[in-house]
Protein backbone atom coordinates (compact mmCIF):
# COMPACT_ATOMS: atom_id res chain seq x y z
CA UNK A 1 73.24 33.94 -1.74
CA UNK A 2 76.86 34.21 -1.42
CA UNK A 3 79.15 34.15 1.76
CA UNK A 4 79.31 37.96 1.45
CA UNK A 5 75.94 38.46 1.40
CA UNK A 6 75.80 36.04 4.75
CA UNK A 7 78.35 37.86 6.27
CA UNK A 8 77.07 40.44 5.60
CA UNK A 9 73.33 39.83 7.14
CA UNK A 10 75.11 38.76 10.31
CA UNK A 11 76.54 41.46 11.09
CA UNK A 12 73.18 43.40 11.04
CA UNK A 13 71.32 43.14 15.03
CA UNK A 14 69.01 41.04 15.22
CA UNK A 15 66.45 43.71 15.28
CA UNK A 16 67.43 44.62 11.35
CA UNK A 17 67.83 40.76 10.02
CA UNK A 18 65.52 39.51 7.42
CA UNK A 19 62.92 36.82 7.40
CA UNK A 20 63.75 34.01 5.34
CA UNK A 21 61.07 31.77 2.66
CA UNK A 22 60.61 29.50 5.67
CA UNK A 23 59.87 32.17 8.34
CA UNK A 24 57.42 34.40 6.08
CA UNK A 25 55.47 30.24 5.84
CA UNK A 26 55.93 29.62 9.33
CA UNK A 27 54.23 33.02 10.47
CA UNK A 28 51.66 32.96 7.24
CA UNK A 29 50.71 29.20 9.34
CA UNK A 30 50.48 30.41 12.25
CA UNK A 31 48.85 33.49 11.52
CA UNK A 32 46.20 31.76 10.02
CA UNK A 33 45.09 29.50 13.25
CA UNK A 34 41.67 31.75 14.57
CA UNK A 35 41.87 32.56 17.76
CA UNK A 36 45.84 31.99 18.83
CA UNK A 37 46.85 33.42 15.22
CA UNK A 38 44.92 36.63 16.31
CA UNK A 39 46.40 36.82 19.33
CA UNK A 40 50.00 36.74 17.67
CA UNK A 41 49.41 39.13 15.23
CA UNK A 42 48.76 41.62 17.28
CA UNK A 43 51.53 40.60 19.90
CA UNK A 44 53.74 40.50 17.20
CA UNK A 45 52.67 43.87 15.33
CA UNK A 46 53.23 45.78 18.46
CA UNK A 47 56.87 44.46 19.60
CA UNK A 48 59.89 45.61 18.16
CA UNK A 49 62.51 42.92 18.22
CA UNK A 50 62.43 42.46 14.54
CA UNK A 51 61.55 44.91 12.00
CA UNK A 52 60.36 42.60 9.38
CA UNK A 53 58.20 40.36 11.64
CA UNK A 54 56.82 43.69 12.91
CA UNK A 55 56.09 45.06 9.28
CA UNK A 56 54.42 41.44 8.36
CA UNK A 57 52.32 41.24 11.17
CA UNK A 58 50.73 44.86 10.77
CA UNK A 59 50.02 44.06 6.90
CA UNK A 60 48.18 40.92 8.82
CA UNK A 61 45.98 43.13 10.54
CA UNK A 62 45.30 45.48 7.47
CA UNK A 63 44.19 42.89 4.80
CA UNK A 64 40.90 42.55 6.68
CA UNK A 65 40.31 46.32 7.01
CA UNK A 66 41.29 47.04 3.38
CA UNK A 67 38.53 43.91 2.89
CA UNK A 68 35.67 45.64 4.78
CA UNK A 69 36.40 49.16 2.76
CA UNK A 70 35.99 46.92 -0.66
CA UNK A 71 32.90 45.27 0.34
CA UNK A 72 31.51 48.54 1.57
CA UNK A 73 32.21 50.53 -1.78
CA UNK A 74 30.67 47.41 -3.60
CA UNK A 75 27.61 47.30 -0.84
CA UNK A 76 26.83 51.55 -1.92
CA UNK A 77 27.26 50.65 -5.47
CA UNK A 78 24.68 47.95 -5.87
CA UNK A 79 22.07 48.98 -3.75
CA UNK A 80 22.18 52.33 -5.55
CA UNK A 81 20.99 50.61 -8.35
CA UNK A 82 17.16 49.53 -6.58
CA UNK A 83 17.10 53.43 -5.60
């Protein structure tokens, strides 16, 4: 990244300002404790101090409902097949 491209990200609120390699790890971590990551995750999908923390947090709470609709189509497929 050059200096212009820092500059340029600090200048942006803090609201706006992208989540480094390390951040996007440190959340994906701590995300993926049971009980506390939960609890996070939806903490962190409903605030609005920074976008991108917001936005990875809600795709958090979607992977397991995108999950349930794959095992469901798969569940009606098969047992079609003994009726």
């Amino acid at each position: 990244m050059t200096e212009e491209e820092k500059k340029e990200i600090e200048k942006l609120p803090e609201k706006y300002r992208p989540l480094g390699a390390w951040g996007y790890l440190g959340y994906t971590i701590l995300f993926s404790i049971p009980l506390l990551g939960q609890i996070c995750v939806i903490l962190f999908a409903l605030d609005g101090s920074n976008v991108a923390r917001r936005s990875y947090a809600r795709s958090f709470l979607l992977i397991p409902l995108i999950w349930a609709v794959i095992l469901l189509v798969i569940s009606m497929y098969t047992t079609s097949w003994f009726y």
